[in-house]
C-alpha atoms as a PDB file:
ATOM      1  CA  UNK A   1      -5.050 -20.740 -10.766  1.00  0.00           C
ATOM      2  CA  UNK A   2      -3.749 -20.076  -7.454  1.00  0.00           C
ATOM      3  CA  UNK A   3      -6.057 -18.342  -4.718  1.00  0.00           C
ATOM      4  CA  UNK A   4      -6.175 -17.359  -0.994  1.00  0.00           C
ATOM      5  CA  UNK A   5      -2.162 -16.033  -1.052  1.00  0.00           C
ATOM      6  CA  UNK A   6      -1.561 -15.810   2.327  1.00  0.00           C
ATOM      7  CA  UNK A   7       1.283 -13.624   3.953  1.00  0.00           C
ATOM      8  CA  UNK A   8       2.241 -12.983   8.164  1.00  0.00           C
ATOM      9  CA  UNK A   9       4.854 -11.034   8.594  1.00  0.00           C
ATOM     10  CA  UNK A  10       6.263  -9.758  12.137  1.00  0.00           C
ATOM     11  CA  UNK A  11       8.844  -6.963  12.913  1.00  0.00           C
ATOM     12  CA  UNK A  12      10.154  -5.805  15.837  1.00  0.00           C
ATOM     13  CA  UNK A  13      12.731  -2.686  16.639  1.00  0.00           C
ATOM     14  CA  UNK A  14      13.789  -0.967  19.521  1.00  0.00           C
ATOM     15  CA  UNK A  15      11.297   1.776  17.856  1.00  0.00           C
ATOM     16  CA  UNK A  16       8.375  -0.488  16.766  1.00  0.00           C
ATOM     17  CA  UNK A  17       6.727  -3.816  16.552  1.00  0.00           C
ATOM     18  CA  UNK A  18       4.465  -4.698  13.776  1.00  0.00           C
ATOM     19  CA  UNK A  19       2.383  -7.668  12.865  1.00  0.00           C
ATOM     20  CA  UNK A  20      -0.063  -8.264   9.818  1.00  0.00           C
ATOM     21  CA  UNK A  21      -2.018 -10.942   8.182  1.00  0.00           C
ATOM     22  CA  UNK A  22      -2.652 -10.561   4.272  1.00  0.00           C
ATOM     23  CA  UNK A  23      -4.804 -12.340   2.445  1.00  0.00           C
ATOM     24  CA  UNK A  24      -4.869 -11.055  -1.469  1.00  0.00           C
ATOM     25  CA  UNK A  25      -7.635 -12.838  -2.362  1.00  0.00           C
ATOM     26  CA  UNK A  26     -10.110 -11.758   0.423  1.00  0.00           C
ATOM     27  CA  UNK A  27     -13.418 -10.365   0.866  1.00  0.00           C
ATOM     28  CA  UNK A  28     -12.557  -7.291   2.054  1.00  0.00           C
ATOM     29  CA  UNK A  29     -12.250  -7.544   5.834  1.00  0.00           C
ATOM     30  CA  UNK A  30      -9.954  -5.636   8.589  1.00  0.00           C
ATOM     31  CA  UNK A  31      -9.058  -5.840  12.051  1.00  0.00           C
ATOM     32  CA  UNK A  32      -6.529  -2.342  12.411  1.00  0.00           C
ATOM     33  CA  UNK A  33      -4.857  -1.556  15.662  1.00  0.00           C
ATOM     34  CA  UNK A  34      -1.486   0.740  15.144  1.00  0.00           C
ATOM     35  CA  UNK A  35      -2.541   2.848  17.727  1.00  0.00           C
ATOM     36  CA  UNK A  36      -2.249   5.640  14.606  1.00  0.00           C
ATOM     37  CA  UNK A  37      -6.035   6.173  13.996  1.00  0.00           C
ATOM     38  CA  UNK A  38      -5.548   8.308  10.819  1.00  0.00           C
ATOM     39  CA  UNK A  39      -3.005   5.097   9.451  1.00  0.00           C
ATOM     40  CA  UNK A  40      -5.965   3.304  11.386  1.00  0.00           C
ATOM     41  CA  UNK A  41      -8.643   4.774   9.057  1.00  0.00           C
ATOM     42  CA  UNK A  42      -6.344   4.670   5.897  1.00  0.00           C
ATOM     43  CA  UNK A  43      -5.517   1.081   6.179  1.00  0.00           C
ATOM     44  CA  UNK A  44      -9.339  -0.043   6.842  1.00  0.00           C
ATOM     45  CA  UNK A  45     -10.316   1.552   3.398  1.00  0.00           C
ATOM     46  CA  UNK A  46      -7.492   0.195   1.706  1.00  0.00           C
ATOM     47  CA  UNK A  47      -8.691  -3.380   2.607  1.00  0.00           C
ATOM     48  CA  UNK A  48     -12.310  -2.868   1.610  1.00  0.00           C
ATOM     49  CA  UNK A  49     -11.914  -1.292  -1.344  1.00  0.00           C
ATOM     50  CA  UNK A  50      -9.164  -3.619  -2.748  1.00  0.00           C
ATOM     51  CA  UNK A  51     -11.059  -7.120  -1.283  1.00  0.00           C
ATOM     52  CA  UNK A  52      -7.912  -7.417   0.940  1.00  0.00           C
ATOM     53  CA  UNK A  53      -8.464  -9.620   4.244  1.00  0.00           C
ATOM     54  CA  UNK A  54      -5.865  -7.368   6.672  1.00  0.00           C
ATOM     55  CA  UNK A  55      -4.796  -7.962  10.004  1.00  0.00           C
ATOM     56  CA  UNK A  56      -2.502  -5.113  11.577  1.00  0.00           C
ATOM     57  CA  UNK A  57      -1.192  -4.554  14.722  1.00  0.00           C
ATOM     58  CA  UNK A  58       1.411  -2.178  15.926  1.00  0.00           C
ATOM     59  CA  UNK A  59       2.995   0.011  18.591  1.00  0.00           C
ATOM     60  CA  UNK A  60       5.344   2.435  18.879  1.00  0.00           C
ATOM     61  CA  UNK A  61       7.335   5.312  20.310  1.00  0.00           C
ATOM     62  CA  UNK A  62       4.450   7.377  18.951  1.00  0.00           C
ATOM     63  CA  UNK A  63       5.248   9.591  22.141  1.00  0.00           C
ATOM     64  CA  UNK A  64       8.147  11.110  19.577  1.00  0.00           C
ATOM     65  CA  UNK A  65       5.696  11.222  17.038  1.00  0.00           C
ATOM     66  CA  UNK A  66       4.068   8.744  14.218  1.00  0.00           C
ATOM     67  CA  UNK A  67       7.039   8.620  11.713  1.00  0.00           C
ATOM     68  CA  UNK A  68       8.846   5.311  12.637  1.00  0.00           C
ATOM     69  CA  UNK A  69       5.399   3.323  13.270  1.00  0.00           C
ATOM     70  CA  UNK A  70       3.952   4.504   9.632  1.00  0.00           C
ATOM     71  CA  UNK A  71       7.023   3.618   7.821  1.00  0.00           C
ATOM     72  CA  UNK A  72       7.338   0.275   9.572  1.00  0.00           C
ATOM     73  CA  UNK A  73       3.893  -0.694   8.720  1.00  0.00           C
ATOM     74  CA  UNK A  74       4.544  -0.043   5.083  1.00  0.00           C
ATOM     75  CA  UNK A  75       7.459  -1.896   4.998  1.00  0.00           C
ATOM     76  CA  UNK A  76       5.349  -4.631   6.723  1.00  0.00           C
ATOM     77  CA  UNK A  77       2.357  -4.308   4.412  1.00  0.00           C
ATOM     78  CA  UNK A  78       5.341  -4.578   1.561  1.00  0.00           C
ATOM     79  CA  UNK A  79       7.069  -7.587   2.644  1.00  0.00           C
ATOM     80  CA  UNK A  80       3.369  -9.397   3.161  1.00  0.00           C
ATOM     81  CA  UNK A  81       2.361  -8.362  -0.396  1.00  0.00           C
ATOM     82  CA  UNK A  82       5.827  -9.627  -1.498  1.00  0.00           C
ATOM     83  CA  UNK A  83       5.257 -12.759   0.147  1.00  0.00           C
ATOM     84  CA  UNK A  84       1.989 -13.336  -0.818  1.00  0.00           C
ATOM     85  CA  UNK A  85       2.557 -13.056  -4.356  1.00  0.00           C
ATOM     86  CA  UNK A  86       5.241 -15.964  -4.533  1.00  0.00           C
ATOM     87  CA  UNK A  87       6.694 -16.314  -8.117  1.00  0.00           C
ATOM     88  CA  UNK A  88       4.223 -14.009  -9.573  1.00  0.00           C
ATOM     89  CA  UNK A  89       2.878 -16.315 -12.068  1.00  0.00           C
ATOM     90  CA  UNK A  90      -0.549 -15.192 -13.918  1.00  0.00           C
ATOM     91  CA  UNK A  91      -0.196 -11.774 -12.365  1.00  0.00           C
ATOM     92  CA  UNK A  92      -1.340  -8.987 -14.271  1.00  0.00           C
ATOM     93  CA  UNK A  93       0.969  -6.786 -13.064  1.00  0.00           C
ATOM     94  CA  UNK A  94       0.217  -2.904 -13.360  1.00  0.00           C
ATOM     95  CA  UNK A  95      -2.095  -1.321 -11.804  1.00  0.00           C
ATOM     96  CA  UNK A  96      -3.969   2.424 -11.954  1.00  0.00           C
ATOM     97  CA  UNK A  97      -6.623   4.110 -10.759  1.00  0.00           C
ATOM     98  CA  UNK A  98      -8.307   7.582 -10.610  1.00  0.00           C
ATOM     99  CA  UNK A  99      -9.872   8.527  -7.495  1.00  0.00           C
ATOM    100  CA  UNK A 100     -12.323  11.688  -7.264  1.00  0.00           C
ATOM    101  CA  UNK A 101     -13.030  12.955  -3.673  1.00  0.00           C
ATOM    102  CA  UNK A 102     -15.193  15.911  -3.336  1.00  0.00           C
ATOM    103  CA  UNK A 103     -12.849  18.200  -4.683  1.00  0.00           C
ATOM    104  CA  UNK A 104      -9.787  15.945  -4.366  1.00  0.00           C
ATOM    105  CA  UNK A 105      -8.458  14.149  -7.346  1.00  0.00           C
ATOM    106  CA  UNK A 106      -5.866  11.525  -7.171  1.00  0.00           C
ATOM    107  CA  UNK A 107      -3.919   8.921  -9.237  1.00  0.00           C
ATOM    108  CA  UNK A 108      -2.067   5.497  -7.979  1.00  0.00           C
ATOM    109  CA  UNK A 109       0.091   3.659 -10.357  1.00  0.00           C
ATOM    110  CA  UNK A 110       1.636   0.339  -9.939  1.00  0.00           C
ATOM    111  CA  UNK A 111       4.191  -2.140 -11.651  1.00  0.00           C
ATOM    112  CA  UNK A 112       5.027  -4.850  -9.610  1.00  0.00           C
ATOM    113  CA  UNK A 113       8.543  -4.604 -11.206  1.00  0.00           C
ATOM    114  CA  UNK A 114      10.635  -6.180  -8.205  1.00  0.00           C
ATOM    115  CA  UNK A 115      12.431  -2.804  -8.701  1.00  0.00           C
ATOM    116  CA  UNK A 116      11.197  -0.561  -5.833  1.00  0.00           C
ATOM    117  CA  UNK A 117      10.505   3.494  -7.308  1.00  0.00           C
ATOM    118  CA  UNK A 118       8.317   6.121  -5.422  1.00  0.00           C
ATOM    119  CA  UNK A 119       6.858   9.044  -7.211  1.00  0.00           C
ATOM    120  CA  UNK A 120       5.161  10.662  -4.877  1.00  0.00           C
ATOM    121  CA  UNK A 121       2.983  14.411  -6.111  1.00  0.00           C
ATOM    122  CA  UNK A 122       2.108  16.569  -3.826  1.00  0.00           C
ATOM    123  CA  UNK A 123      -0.272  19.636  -4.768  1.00  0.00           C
ATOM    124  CA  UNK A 124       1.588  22.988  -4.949  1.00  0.00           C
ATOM    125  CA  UNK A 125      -0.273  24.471  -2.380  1.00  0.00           C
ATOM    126  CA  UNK A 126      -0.659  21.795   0.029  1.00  0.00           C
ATOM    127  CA  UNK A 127       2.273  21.929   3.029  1.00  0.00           C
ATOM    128  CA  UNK A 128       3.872  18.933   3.412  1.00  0.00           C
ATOM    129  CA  UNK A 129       6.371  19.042   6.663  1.00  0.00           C
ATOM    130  CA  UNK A 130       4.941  17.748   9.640  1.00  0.00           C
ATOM    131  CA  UNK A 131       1.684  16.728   8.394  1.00  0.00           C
ATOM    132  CA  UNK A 132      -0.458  13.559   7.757  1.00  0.00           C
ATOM    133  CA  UNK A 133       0.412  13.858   3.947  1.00  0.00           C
ATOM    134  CA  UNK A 134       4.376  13.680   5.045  1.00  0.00           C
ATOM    135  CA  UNK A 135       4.293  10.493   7.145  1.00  0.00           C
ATOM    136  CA  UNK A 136       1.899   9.264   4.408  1.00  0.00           C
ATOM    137  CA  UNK A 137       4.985   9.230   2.106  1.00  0.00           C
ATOM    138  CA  UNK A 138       7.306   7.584   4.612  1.00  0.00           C
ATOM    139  CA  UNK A 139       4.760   4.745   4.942  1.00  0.00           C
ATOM    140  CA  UNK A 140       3.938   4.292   0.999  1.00  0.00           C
ATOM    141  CA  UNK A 141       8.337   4.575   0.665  1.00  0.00           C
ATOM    142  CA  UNK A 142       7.988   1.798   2.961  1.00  0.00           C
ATOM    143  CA  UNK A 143       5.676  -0.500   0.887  1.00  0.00           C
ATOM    144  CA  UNK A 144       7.371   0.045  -2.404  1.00  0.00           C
ATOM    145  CA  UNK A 145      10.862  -0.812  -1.213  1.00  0.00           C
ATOM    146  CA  UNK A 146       9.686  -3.952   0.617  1.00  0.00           C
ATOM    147  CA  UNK A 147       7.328  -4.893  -1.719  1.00  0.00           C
ATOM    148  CA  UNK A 148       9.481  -4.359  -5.000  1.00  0.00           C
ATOM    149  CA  UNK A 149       6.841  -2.516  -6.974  1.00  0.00           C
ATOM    150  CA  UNK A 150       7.092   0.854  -8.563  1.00  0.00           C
ATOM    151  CA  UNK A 151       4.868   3.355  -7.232  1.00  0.00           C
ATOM    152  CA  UNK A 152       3.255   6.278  -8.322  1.00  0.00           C
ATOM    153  CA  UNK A 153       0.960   8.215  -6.068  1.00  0.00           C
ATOM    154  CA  UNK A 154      -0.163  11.311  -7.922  1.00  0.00           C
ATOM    155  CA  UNK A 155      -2.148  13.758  -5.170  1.00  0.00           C
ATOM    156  CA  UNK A 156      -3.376  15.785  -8.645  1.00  0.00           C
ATOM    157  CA  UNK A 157      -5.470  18.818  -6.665  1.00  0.00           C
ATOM    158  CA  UNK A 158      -7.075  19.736  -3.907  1.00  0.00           C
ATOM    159  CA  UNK A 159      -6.626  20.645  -0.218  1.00  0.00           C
ATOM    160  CA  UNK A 160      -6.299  18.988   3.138  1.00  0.00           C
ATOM    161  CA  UNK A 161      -4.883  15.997   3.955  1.00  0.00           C
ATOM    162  CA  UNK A 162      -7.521  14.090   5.446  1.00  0.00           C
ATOM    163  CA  UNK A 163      -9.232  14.145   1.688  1.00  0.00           C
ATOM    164  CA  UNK A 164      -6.348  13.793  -0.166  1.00  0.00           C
ATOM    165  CA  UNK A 165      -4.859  10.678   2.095  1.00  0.00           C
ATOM    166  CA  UNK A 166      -8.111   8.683   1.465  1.00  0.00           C
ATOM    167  CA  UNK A 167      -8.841   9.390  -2.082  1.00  0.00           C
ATOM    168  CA  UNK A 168      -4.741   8.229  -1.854  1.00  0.00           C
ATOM    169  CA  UNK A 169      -5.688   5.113  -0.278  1.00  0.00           C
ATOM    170  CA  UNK A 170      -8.567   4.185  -2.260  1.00  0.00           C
ATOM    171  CA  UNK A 171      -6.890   4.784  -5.545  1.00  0.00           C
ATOM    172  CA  UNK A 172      -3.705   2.476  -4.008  1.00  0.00           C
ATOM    173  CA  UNK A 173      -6.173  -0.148  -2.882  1.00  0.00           C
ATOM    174  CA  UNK A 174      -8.220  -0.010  -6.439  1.00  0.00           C
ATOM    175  CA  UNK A 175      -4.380   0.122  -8.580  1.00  0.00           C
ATOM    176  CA  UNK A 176      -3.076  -2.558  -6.154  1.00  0.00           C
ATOM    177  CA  UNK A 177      -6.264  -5.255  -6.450  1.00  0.00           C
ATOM    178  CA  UNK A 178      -5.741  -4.875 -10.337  1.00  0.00           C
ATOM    179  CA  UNK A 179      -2.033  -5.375 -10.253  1.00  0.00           C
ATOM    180  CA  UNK A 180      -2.063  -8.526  -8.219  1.00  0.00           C
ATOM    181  CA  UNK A 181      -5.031 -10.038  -9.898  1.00  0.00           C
ATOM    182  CA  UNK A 182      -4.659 -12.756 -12.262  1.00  0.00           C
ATOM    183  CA  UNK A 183      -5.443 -13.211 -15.658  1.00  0.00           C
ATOM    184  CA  UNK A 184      -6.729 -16.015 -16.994  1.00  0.00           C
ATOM    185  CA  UNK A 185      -4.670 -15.652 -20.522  1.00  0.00           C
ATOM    186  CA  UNK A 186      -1.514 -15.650 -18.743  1.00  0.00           C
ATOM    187  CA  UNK A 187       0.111 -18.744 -16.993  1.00  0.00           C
ATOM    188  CA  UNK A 188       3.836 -17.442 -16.683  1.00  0.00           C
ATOM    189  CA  UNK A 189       5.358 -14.610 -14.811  1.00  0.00           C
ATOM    190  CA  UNK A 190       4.501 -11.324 -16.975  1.00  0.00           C
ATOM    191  CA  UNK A 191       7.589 -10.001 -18.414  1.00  0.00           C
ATOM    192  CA  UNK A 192       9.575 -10.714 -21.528  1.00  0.00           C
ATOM    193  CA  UNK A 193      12.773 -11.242 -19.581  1.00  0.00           C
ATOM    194  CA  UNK A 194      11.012 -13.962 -17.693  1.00  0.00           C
ATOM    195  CA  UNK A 195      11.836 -12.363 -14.035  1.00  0.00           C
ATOM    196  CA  UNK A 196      10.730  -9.450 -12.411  1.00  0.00           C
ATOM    197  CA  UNK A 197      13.780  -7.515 -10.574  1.00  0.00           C
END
């Protein structure tokens, strides 16, 4: 079966310019630069825990604030997943993890459906404008419409973001790694209708 899928995938804007390397069969390793240290920090677990090789760099009018560069880099990270997957033969397609953190529990789900949904849960109590959990969302719409996968993150309890974004992550890296993995029983693209879109 096919391994080392490779993506690069460059974007520039008048608000931002992105570049990343993706390779979905990697060992794990990261070289992060969006000049976003939180998205910094997020992006570095994703790749280890998921055995994603990840490149990223990026700049932008962060002087405004961090909205367009997060949501730019998930639709980058998207496209290079898209890409990387190619027809989508042998994938096993969904994806979902639980992720305890202290006392921070959340849940990623996944179907690389070519149809691009985001569920994203917020706790009740947690606020959402303005903070890392709300730019989180803009950069996870990002990947799902780009990448053409339905997307569930489920932030089930707990409090503060910086907890809740990385038990986030993890659980995305985790759900992601299963999703695009490939299964030895299956040689065609997984779904009855013989596409996925």
């Amino acid at each position: 079966m096919k391994t080392n899928r490779l993506a690069r995938v460059e974007r520039k804007t008048r608000e931002t310019e992105v570049e990343i390397d993706l390779n979905l069969d990697g060992k794990g390793t990261s070289r992060i630069d969006t000049s976003y240290p939180f998205l910094d920090h997020m992006l570095s677990l994703f790749a280890y825990h998921g055995f994603f090789d990840l490149t990223v760099v990026a700049k932008g009018d962060i002087k405004v604030d961090y909205h367009h560069l997060a949501e730019d880099v998930g639709i980058c990270l998207g496209k290079a997943v898209r890409k990387a997957l190619g027809e989508k033969k042998g994938i096993r397609r969904y994806g979902s993890f639980f992720v305890p953190m202290d006392e921070v529990l959340a849940q990623v789900a996944i179907d690389i459906s070519g149809r691009p949904v985001v569920v994203f849960k917020f706790p009740s109590s947690e606020e959402q404008h303005g903070s890392e959990l709300e730019l989180m969302k803009e950069f996870f719409r990002g990947f799902a419409s780009h990448a053409g996968v339905t997307l569930h993150v489920n932030l089930c309890y707990g409090s503060g973001a910086h907890h809740l974004m990385e038990a986030a992550f993890k659980a995305f890296a985790l759900s992601l790694d299963e999703a695009t993995g490939l299964d030895e029983r299956r040689k065609e693209i997984p779904s009855t209708k013989e596409k996925l879109e």
